[in-house]
Protein backbone atom coordinates (compact mmCIF):
# COMPACT_ATOMS: atom_id res chain seq x y z
CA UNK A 1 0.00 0.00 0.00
CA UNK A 2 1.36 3.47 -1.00
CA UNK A 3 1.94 6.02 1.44
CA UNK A 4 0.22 9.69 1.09
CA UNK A 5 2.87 12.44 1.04
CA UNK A 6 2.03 16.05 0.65
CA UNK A 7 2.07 17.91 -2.51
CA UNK A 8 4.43 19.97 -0.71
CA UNK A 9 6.73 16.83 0.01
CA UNK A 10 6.19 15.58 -3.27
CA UNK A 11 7.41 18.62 -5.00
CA UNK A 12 10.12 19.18 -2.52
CA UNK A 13 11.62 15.22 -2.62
CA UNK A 14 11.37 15.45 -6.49
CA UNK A 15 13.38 18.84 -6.39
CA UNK A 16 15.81 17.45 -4.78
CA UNK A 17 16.35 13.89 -6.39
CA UNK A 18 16.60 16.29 -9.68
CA UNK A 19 19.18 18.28 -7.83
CA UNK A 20 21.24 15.31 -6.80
CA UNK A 21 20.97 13.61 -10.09
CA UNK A 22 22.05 16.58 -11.85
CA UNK A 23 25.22 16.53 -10.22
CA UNK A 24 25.93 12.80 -9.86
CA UNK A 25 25.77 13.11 -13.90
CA UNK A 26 27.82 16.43 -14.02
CA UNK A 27 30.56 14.98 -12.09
CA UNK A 28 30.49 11.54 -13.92
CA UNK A 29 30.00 13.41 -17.36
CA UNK A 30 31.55 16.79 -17.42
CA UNK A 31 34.50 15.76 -19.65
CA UNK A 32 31.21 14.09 -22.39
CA UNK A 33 29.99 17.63 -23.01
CA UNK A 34 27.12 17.27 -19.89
CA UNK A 35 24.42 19.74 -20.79
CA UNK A 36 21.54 19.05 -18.57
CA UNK A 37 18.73 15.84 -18.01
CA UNK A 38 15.17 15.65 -18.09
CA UNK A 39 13.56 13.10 -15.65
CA UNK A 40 10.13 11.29 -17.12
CA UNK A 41 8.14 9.67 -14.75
CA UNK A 42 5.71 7.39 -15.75
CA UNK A 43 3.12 4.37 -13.49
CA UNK A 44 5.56 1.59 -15.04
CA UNK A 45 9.47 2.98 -15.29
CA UNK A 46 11.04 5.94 -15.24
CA UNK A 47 12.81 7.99 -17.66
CA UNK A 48 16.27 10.15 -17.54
CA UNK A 49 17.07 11.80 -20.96
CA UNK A 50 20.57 12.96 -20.70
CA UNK A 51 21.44 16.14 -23.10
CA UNK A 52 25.27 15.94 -23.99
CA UNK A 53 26.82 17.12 -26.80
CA UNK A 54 29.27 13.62 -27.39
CA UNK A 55 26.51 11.05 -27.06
CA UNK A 56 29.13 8.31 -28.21
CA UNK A 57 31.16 8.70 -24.61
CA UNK A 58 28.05 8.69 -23.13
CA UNK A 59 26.63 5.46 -24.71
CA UNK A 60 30.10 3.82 -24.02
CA UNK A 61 31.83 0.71 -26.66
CA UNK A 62 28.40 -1.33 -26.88
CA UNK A 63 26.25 0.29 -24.52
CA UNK A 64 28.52 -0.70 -21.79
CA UNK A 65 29.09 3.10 -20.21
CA UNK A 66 25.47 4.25 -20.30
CA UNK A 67 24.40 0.53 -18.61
CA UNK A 68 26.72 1.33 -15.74
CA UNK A 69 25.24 4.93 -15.38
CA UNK A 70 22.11 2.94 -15.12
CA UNK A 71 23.15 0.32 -12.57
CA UNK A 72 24.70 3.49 -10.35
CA UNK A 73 21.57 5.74 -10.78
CA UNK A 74 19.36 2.87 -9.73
CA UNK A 75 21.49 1.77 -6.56
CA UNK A 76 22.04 5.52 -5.84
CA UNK A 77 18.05 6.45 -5.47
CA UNK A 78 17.03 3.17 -4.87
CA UNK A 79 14.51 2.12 -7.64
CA UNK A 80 13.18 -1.24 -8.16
CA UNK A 81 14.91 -3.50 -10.33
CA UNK A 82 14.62 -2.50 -14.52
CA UNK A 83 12.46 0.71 -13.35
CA UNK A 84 15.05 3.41 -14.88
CA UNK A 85 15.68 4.03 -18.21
CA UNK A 86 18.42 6.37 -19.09
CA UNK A 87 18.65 8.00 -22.35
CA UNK A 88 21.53 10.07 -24.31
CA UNK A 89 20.40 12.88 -26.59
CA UNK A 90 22.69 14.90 -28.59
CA UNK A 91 22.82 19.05 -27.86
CA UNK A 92 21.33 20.23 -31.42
CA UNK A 93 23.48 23.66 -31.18
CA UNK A 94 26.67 23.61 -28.70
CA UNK A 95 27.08 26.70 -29.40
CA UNK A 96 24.23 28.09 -27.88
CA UNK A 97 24.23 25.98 -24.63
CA UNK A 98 26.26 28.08 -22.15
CA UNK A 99 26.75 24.93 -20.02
CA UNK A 100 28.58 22.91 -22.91
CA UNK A 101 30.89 25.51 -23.82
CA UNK A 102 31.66 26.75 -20.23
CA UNK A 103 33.22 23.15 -19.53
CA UNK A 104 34.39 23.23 -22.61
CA UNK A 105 36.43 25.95 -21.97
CA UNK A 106 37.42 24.44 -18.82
CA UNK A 107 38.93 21.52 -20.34
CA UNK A 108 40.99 23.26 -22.68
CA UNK A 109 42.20 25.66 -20.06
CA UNK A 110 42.77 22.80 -17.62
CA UNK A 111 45.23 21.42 -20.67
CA UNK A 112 46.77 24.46 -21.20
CA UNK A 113 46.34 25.25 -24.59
CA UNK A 114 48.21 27.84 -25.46
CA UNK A 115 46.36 28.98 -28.41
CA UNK A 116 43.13 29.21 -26.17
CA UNK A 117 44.44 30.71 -22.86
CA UNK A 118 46.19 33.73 -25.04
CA UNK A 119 42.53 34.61 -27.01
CA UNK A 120 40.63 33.82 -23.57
CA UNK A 121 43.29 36.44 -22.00
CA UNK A 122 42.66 38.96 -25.23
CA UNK A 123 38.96 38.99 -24.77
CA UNK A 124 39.07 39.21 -21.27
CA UNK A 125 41.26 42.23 -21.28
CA UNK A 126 39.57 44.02 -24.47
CA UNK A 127 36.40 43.54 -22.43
CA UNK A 128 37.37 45.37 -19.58
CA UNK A 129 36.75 49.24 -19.60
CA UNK A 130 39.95 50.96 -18.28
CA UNK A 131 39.99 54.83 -17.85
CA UNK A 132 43.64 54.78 -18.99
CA UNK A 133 44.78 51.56 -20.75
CA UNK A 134 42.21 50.45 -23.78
CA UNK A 135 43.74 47.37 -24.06
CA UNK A 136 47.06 45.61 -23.56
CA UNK A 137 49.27 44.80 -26.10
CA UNK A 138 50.30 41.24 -27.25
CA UNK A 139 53.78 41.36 -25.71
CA UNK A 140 52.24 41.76 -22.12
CA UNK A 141 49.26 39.02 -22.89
CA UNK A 142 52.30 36.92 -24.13
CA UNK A 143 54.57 37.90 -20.77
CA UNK A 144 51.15 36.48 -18.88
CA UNK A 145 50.63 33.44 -20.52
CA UNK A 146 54.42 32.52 -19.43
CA UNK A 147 53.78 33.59 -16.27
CA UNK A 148 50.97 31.24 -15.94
CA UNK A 149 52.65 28.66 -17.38
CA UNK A 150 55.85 28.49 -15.40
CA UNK A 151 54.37 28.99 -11.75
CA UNK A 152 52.17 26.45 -12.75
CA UNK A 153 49.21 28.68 -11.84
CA UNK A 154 45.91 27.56 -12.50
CA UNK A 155 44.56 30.32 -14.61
């Protein structure tokens, strides 16, 4: 026999199931391209559509990555045996989800590319509005990206 819960309850537990799914999946797929998920529930299963914009790391060789999600969701909230279903959708534009090319950005700064840090470092300083200084040459940006590269700074 099911137990009556407030709508209150309802909508707060369901808040924060989405909240703590969100960031078991950011963790586990932040390096994938994460974007966001959309939970389905229906009277027989459930349904987690997972927006990413490499579907192919998601799915894993032969299914084998998104079936372990799966297994870890399930054991993680505690659903029923074969109750969860976990989807992976592909992010139509990339370029207009802020979340996919914020970690993007990440990544490549976390690698230290060279090529990106130096026009992340351009736009950053061409952005600011200084009273004296419109914006700084590429000698200095250049003098800063060595900096940050040999103090092994984490920009």
């Amino acid at each position: 026999m099911a137990t009556q819960i407030s709508k209150k309850r309802k909508f707060v537990a369901d808040g924060v199931f989405f909240v703590e799914l969100n960031e078991v999946l950011t963790r586990e797929l932040a390096e994938d391209g994460y974007s966001s998920v959309e939970v389905r529930v229906t009277p027989m299963w459930t349904e987690i559509l997972i927006r990413a914009t490499r579907t192919q790391n998601i799915l894993g060789e032969k299914g084998r990555r998104i079936r372990q999600l799966t297994s870890v969701v399930q054991k993680r909230f505690k659903f029923p045996e074969n109750s969860v279903e976990l989807y992976a959708e592909k992010v139509n534009n990339r370029g207009l989800c802020a979340i996919s090319q914020a970690e993007s950005l990440r990544y490549k700064l976390l690698g230290r590319n060279l090529g990106v840090l130096r026009f992340f470092l351009i736009t950053v300083c061409l952005s600011r509005k200084l009273e004296k200084q419109r914006y700084i040459r590429d000698k200095e940006i250049d003098q800063t990206i060595k900096y940050l590269l040999l103090t092994n700074v984490d920009p």
